[in-house]
PDB file of N, CA and C in Angstrom:
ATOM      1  N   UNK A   1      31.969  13.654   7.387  1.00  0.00           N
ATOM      2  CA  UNK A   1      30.637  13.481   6.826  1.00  0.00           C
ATOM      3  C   UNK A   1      29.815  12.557   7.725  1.00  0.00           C
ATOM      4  N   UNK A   2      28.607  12.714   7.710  1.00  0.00           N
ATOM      5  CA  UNK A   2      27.997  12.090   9.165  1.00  0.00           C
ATOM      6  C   UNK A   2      26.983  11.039   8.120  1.00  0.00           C
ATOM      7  N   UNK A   3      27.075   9.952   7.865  1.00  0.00           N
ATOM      8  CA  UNK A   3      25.986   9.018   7.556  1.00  0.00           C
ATOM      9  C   UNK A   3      24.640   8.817   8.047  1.00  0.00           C
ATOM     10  N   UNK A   4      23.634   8.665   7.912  1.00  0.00           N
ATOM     11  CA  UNK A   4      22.520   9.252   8.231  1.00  0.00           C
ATOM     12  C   UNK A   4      21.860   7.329   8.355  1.00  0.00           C
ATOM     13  N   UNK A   5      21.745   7.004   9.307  1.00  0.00           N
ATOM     14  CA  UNK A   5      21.149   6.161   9.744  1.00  0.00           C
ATOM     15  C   UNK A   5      20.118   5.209   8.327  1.00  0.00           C
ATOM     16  N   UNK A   6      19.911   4.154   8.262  1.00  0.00           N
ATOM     17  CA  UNK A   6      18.848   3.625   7.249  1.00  0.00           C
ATOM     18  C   UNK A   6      17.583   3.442   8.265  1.00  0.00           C
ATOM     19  N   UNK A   7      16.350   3.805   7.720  1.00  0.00           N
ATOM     20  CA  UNK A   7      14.862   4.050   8.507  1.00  0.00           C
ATOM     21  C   UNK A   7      14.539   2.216   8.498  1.00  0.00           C
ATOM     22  N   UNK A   8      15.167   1.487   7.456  1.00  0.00           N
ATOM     23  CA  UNK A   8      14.660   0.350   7.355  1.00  0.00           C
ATOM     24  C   UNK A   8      16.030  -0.468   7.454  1.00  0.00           C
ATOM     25  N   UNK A   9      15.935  -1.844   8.290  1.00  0.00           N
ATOM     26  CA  UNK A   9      16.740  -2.614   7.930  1.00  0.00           C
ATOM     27  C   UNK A   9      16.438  -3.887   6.739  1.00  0.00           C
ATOM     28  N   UNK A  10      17.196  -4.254   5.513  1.00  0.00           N
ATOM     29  CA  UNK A  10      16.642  -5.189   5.002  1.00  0.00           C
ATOM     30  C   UNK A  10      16.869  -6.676   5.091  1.00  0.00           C
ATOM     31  N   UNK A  11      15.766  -7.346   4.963  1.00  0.00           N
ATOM     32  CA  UNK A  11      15.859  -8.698   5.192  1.00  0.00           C
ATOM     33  C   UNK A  11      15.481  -9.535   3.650  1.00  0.00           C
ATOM     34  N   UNK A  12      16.065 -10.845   3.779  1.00  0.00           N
ATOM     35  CA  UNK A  12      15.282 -11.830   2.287  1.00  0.00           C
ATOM     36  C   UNK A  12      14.522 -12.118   3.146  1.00  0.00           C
ATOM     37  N   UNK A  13      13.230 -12.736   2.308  1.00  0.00           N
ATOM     38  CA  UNK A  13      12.306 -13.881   2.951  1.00  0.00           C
ATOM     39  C   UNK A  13      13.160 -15.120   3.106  1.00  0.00           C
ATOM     40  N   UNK A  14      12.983 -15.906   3.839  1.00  0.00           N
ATOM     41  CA  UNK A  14      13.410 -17.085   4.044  1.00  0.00           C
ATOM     42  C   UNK A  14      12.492 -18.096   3.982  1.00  0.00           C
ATOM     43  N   UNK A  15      12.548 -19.157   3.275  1.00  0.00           N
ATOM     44  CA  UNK A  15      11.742 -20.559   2.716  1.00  0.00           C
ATOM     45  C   UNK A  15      12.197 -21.326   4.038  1.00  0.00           C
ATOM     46  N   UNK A  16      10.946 -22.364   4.546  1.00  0.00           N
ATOM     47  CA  UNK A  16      10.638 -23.592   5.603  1.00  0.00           C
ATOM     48  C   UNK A  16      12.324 -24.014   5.108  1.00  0.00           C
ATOM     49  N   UNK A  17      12.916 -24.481   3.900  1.00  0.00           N
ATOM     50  CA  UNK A  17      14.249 -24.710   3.562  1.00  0.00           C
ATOM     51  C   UNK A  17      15.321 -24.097   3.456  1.00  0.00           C
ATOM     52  N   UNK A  18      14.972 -23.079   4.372  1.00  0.00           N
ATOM     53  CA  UNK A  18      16.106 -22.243   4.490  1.00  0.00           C
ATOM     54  C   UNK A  18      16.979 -21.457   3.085  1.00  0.00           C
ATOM     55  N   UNK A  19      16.017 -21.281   1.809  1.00  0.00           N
ATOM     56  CA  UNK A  19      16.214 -20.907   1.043  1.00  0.00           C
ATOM     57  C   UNK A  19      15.711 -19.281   0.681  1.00  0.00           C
ATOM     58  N   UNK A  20      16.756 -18.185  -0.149  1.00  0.00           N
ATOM     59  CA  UNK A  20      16.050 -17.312  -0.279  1.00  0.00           C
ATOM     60  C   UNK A  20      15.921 -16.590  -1.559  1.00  0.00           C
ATOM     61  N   UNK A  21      14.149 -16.988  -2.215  1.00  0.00           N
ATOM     62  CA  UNK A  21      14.040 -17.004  -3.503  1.00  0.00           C
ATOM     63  C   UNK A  21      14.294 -15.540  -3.803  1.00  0.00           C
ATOM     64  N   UNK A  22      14.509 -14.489  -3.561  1.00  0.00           N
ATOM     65  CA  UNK A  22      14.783 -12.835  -3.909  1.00  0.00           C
ATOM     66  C   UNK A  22      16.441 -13.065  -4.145  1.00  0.00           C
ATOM     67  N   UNK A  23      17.062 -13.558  -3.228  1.00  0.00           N
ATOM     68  CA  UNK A  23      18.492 -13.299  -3.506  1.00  0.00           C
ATOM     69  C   UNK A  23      19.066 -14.252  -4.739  1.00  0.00           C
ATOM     70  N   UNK A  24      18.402 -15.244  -4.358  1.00  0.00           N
ATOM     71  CA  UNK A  24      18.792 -16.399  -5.479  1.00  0.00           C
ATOM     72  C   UNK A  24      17.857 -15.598  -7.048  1.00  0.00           C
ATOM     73  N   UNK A  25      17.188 -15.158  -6.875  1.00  0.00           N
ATOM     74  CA  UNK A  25      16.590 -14.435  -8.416  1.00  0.00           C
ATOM     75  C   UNK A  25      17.837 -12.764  -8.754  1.00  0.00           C
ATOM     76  N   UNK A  26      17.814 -12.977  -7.928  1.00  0.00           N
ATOM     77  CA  UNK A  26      19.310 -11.101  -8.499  1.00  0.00           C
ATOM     78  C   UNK A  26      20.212 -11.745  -8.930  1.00  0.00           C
ATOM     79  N   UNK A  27      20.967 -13.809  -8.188  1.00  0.00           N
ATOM     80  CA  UNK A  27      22.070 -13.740  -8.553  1.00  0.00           C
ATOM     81  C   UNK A  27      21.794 -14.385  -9.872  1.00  0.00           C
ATOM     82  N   UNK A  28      20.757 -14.700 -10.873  1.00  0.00           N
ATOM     83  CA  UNK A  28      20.785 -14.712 -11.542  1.00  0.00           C
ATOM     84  C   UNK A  28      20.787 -13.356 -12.464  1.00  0.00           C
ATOM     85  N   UNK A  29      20.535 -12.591 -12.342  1.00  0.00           N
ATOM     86  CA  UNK A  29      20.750 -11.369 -13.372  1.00  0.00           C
ATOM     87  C   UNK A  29      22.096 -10.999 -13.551  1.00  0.00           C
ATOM     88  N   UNK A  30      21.995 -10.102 -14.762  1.00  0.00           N
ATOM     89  CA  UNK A  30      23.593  -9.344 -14.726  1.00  0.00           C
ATOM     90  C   UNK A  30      23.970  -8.212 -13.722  1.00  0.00           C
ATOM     91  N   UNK A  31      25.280  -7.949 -13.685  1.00  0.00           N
ATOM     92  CA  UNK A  31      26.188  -7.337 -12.315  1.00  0.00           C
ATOM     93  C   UNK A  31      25.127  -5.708 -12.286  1.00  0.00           C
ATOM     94  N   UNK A  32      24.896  -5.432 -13.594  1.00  0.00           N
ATOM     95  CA  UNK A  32      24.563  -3.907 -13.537  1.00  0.00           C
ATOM     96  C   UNK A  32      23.312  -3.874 -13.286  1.00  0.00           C
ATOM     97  N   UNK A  33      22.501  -4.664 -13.626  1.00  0.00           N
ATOM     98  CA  UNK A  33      21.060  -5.136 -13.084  1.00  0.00           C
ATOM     99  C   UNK A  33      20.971  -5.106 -11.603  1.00  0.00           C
ATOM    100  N   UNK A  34      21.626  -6.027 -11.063  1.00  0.00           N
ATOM    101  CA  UNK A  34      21.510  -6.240  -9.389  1.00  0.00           C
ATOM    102  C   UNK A  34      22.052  -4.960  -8.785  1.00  0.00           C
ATOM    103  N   UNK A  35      22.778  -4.172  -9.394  1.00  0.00           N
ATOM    104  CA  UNK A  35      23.126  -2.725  -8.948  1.00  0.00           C
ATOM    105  C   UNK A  35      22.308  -1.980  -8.929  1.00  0.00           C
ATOM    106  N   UNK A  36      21.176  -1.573 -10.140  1.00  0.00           N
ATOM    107  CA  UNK A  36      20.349  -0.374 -10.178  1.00  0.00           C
ATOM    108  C   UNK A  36      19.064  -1.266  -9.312  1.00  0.00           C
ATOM    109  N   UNK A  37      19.031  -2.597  -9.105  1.00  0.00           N
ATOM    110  CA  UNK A  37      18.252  -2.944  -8.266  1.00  0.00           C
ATOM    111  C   UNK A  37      18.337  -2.620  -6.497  1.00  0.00           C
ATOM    112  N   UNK A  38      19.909  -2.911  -6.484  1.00  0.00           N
ATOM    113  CA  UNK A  38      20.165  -2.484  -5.009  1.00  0.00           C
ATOM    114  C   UNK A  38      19.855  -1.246  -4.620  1.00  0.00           C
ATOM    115  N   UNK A  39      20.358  -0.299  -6.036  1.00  0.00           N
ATOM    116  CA  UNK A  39      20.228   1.350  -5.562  1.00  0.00           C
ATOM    117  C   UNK A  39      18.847   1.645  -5.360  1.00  0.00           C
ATOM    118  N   UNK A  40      18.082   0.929  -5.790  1.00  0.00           N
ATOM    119  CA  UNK A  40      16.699   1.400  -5.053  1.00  0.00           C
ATOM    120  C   UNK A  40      16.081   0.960  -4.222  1.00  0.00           C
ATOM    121  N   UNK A  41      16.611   0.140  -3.651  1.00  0.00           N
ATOM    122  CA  UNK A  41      15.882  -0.665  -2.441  1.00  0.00           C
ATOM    123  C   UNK A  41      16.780   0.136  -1.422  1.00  0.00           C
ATOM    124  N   UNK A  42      17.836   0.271  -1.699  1.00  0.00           N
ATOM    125  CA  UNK A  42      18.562   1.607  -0.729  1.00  0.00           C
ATOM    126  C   UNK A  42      18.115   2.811  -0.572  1.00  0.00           C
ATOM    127  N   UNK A  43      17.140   3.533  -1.603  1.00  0.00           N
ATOM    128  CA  UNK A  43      16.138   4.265  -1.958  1.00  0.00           C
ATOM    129  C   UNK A  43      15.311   4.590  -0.721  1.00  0.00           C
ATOM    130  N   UNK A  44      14.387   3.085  -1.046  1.00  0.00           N
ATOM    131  CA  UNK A  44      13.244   3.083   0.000  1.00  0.00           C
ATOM    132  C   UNK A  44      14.526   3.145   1.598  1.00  0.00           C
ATOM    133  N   UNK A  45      15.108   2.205   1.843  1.00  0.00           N
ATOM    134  CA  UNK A  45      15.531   1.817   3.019  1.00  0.00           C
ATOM    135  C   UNK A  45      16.072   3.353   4.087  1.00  0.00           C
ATOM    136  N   UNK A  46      16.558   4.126   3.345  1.00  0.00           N
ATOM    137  CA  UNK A  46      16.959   5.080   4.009  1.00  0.00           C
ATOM    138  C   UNK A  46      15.795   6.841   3.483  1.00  0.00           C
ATOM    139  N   UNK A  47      14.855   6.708   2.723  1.00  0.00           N
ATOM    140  CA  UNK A  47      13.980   7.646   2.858  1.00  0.00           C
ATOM    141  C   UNK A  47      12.039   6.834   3.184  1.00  0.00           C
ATOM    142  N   UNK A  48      12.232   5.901   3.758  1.00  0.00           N
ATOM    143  CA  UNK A  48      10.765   5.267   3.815  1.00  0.00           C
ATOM    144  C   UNK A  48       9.938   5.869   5.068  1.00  0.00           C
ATOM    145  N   UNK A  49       8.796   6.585   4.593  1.00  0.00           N
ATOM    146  CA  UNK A  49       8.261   5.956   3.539  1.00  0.00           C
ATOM    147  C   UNK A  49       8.182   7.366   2.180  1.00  0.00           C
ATOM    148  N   UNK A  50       8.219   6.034   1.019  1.00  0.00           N
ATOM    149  CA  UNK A  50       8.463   6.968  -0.088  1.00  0.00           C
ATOM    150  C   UNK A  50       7.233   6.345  -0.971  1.00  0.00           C
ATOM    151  N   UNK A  51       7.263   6.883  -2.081  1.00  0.00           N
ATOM    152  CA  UNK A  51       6.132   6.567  -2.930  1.00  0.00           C
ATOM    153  C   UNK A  51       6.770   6.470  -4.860  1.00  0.00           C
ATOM    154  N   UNK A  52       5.855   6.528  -5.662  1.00  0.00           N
ATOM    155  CA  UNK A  52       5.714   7.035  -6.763  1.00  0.00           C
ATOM    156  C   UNK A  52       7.249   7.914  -7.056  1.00  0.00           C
ATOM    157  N   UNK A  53       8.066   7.388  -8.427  1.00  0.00           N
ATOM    158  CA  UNK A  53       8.327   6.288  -8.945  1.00  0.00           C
ATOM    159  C   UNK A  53       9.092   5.200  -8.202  1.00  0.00           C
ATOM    160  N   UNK A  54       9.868   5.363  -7.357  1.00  0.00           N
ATOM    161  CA  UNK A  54      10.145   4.400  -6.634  1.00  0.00           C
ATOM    162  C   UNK A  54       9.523   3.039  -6.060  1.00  0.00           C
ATOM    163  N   UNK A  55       8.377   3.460  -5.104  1.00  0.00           N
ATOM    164  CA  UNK A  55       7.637   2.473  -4.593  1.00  0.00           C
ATOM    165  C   UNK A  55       6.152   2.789  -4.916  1.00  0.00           C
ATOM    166  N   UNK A  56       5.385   1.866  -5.330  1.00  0.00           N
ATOM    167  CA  UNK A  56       3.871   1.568  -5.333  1.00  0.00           C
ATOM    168  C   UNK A  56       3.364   0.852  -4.744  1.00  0.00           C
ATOM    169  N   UNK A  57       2.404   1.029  -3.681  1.00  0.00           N
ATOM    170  CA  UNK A  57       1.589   0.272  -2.511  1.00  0.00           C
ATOM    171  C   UNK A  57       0.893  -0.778  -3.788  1.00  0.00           C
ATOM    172  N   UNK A  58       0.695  -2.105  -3.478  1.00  0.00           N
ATOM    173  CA  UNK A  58       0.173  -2.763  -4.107  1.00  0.00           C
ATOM    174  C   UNK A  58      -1.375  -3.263  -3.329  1.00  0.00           C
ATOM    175  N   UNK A  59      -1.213  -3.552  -2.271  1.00  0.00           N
ATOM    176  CA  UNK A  59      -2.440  -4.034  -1.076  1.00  0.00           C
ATOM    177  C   UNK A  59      -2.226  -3.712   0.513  1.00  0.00           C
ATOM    178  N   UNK A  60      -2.618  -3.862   1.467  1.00  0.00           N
ATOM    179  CA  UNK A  60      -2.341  -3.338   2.516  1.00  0.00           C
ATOM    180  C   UNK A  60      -1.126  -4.703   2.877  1.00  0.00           C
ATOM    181  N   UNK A  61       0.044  -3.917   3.205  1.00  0.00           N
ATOM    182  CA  UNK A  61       1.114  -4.263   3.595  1.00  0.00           C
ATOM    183  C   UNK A  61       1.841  -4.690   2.760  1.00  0.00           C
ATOM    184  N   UNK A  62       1.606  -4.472   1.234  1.00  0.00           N
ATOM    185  CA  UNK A  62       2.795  -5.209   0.404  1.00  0.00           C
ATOM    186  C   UNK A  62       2.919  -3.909  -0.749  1.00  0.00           C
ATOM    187  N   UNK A  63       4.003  -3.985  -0.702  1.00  0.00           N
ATOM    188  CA  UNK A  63       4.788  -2.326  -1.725  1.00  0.00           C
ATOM    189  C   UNK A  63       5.379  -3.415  -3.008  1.00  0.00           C
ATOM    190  N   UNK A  64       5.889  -2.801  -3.740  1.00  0.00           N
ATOM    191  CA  UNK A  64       6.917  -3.005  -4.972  1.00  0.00           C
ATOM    192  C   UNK A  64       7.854  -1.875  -4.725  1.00  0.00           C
ATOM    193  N   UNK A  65       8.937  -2.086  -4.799  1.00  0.00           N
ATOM    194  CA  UNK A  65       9.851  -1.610  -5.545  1.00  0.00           C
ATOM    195  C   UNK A  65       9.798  -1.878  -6.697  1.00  0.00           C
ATOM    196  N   UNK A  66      10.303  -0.440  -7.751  1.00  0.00           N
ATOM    197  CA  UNK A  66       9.984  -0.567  -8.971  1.00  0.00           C
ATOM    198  C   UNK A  66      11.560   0.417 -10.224  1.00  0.00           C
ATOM    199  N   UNK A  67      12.194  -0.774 -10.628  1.00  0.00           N
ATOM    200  CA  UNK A  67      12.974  -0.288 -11.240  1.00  0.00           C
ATOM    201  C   UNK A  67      13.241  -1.035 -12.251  1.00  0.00           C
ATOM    202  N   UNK A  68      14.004   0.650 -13.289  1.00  0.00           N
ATOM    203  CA  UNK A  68      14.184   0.372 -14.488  1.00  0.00           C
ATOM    204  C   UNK A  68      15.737   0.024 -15.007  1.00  0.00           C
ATOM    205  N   UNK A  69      15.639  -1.464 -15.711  1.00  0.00           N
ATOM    206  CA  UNK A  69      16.703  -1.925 -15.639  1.00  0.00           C
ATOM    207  C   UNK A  69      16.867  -1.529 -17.071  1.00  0.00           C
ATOM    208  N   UNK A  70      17.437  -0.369 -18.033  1.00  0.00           N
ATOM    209  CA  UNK A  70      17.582   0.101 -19.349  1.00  0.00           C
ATOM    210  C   UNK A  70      17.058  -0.502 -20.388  1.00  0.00           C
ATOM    211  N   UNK A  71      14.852  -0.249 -20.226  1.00  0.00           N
ATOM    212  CA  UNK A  71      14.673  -0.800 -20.961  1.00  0.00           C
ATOM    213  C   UNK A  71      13.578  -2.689 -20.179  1.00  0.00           C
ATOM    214  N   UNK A  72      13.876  -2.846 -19.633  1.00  0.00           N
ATOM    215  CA  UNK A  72      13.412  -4.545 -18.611  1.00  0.00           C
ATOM    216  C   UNK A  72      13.058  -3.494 -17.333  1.00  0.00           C
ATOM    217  N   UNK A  73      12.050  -4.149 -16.934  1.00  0.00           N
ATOM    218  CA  UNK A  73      11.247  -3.808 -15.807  1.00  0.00           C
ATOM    219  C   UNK A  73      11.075  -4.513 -14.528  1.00  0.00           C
ATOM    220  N   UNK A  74      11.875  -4.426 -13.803  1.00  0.00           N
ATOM    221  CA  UNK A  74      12.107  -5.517 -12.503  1.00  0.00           C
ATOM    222  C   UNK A  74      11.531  -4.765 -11.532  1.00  0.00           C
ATOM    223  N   UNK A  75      10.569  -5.991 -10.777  1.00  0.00           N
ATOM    224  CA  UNK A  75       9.783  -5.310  -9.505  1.00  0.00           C
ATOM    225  C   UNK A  75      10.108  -6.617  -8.113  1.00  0.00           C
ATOM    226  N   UNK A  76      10.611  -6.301  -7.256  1.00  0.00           N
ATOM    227  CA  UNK A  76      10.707  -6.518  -5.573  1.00  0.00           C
ATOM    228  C   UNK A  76       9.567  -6.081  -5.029  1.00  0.00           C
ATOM    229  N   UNK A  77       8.857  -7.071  -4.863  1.00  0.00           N
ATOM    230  CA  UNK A  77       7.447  -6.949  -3.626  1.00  0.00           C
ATOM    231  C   UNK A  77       7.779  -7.199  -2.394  1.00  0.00           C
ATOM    232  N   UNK A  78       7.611  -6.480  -1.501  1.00  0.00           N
ATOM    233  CA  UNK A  78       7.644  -6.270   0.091  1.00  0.00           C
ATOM    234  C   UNK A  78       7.019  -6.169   0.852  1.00  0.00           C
ATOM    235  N   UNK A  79       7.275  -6.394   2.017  1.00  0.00           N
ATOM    236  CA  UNK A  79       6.354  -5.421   3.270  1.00  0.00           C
ATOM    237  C   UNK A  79       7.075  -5.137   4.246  1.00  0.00           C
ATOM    238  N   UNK A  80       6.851  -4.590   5.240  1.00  0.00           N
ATOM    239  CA  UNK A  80       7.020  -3.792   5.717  1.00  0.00           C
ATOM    240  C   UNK A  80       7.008  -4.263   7.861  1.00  0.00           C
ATOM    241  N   UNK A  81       7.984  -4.856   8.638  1.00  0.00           N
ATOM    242  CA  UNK A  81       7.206  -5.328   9.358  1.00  0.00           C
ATOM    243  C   UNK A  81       8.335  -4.488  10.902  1.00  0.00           C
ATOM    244  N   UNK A  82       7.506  -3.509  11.568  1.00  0.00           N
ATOM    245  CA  UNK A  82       8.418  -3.131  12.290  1.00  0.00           C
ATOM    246  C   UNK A  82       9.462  -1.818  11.807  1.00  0.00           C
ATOM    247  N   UNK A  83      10.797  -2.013  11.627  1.00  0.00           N
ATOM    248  CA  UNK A  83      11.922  -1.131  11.147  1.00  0.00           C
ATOM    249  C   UNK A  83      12.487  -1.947  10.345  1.00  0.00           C
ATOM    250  N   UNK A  84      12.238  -3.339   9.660  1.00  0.00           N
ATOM    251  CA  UNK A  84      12.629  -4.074   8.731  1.00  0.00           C
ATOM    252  C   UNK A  84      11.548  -4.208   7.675  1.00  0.00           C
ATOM    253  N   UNK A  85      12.706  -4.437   6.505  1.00  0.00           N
ATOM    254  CA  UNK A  85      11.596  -4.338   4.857  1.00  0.00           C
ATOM    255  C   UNK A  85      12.509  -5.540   4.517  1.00  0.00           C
ATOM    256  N   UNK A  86      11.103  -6.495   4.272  1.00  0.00           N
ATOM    257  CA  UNK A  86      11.255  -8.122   4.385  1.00  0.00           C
ATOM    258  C   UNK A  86      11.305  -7.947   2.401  1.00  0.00           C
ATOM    259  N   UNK A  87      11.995  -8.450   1.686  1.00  0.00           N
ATOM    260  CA  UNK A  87      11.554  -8.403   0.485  1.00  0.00           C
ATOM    261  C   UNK A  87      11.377 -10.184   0.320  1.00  0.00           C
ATOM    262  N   UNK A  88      10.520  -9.699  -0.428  1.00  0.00           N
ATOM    263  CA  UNK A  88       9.413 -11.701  -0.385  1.00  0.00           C
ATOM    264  C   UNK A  88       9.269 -12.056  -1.796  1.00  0.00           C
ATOM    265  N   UNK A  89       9.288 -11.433  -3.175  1.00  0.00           N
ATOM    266  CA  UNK A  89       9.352 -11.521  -4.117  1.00  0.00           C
ATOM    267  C   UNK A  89      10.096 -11.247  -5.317  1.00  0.00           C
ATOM    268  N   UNK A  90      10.878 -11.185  -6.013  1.00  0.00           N
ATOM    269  CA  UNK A  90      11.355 -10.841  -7.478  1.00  0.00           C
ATOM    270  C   UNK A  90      11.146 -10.885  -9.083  1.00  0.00           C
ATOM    271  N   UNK A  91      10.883 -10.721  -9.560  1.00  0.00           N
ATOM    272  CA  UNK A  91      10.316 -10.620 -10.667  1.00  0.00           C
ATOM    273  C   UNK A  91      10.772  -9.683 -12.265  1.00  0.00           C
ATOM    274  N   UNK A  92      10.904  -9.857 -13.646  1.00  0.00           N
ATOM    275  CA  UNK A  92      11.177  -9.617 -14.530  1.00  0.00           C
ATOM    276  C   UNK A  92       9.381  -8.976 -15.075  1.00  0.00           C
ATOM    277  N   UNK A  93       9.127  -7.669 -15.022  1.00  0.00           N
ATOM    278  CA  UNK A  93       7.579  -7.712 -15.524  1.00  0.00           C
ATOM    279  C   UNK A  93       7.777  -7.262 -17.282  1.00  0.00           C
ATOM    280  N   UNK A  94       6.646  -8.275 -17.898  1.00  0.00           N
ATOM    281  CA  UNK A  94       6.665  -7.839 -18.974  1.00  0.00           C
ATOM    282  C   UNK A  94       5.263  -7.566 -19.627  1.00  0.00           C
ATOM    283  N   UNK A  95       4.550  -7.400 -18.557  1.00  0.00           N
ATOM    284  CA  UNK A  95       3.378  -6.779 -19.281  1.00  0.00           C
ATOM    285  C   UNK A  95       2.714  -5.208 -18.222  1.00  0.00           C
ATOM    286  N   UNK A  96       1.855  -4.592 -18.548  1.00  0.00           N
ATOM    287  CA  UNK A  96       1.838  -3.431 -17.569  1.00  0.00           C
ATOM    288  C   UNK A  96       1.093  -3.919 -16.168  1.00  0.00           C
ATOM    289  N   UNK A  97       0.266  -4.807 -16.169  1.00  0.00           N
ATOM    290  CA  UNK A  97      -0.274  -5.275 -14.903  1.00  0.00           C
ATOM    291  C   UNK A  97       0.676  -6.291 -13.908  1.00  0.00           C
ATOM    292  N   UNK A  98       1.099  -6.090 -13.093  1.00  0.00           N
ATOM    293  CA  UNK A  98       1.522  -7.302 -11.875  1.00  0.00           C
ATOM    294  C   UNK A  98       0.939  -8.624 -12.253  1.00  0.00           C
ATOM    295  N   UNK A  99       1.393  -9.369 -12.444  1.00  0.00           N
ATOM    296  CA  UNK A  99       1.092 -10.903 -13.416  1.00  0.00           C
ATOM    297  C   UNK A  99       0.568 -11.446 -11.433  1.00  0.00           C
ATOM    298  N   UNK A 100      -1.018 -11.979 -11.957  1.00  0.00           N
ATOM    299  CA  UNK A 100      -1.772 -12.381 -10.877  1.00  0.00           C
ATOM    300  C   UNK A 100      -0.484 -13.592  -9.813  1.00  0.00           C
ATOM    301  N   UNK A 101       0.389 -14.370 -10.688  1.00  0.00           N
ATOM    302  CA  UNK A 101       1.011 -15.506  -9.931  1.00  0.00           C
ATOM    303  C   UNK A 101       2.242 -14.774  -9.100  1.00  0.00           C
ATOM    304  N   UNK A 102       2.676 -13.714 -10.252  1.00  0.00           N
ATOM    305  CA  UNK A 102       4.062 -13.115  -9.034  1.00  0.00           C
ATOM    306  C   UNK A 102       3.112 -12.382  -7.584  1.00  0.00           C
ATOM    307  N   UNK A 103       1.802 -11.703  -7.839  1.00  0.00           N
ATOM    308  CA  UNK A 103       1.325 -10.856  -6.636  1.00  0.00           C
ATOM    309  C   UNK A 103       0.924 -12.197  -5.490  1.00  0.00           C
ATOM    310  N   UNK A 104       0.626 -13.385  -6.061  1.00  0.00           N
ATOM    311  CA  UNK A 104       0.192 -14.515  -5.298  1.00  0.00           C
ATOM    312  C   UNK A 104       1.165 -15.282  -4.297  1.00  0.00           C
ATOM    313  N   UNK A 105       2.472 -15.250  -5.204  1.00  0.00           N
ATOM    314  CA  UNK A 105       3.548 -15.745  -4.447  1.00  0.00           C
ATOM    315  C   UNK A 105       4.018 -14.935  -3.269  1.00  0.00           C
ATOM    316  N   UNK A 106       3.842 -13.664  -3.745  1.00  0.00           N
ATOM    317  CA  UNK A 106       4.353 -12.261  -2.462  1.00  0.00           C
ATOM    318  C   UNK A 106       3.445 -12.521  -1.393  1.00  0.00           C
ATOM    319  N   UNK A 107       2.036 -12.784  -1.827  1.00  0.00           N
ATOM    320  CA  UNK A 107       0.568 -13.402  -0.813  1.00  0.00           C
ATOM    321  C   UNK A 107       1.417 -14.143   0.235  1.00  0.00           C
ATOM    322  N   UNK A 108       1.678 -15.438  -0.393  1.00  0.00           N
ATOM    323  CA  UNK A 108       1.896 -16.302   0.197  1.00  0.00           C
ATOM    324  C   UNK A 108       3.109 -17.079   1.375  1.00  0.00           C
ATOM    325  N   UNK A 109       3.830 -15.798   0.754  1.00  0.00           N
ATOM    326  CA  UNK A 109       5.406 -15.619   1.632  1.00  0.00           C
ATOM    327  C   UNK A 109       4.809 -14.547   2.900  1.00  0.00           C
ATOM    328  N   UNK A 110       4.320 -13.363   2.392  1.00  0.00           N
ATOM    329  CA  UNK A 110       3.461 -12.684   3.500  1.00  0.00           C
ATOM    330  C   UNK A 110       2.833 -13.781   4.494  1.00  0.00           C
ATOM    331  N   UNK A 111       1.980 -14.345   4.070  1.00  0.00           N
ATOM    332  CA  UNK A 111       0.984 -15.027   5.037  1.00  0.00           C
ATOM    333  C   UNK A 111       2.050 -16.136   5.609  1.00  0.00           C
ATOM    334  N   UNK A 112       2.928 -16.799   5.442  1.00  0.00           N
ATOM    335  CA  UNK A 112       3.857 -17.630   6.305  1.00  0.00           C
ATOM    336  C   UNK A 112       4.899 -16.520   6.935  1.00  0.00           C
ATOM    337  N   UNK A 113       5.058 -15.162   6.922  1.00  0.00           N
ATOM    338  CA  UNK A 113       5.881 -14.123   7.707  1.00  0.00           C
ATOM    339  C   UNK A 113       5.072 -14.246   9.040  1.00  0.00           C
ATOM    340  N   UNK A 114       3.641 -14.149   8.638  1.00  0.00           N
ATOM    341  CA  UNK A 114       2.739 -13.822   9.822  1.00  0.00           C
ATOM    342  C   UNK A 114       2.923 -14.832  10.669  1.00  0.00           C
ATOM    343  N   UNK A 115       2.850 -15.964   9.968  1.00  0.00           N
ATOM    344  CA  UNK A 115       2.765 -17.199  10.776  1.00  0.00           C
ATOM    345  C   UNK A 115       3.987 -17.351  12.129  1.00  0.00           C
ATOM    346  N   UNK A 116       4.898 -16.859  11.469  1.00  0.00           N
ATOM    347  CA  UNK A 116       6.028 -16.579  12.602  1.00  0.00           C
ATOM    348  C   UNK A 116       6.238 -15.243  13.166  1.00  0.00           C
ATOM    349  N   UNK A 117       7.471 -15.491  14.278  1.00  0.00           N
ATOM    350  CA  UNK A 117       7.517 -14.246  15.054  1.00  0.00           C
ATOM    351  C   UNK A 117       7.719 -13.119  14.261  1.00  0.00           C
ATOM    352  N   UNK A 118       7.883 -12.646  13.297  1.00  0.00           N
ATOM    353  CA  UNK A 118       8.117 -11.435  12.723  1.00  0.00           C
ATOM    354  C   UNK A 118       6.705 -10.472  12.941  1.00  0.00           C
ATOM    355  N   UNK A 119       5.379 -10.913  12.957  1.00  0.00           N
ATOM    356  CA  UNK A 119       4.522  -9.922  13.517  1.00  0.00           C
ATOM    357  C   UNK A 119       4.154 -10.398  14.914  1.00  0.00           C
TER     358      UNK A 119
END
């Protein structure tokens, strides 16, 4: 069987402290949670670019991943830089709009990506 290459490699964001708030937010969830989360970021990673239900463009350069955890609604905000998909955000949504502070924080991890060599 021949494995078919991933179009994207994935990365966490990484904090000035060498911290990374996406991974540290999954290992708080439960085992089956961080699973149907992985399976779709594996989704995007090996058919990108993809769209609708999977991924929704939110602004120029930042996507969601968007999955359903049976019932809880967990969204991974990203972008996109090169052949790597930086994921910069995590989140539990509980209302139908992107809560202005989670899209702000994804802002703001974006705009310190730029700041370094990654673009």
């Amino acid at each position: 069987m021949t494995r078919i290459p991933p179009i994207l490699t994935v990365a966490f964001f990484r904090t000035e402290a060498d911290n990374e708030p996406v991974r540290e937010w999954l290992t708080g969830l439960g085992r089956e949670q961080r699973r149907l989360i992985g399976i779709d970021i594996k989704t995007v990673q090996l058919g990108w670019p993809i769209g609708m239900p999977v991924v929704r463009k939110l602004e120029p350069k930042l996507w969601e991943v968007r999955s359903d955890l049976e019932g809880i609604i967990a969204r991974v905000i990203f972008t996109v830089v090169g052949s790597q998909m930086i994921l910069l955000h995590g989140f539990i949504k509980k209302s139908q709009k992107t809560p202005t502070v989670d899209l702000q924080t994804a802002r703001q991890r974006h705009a310190k990506l730029r700041g370094t060599a990654h673009e």
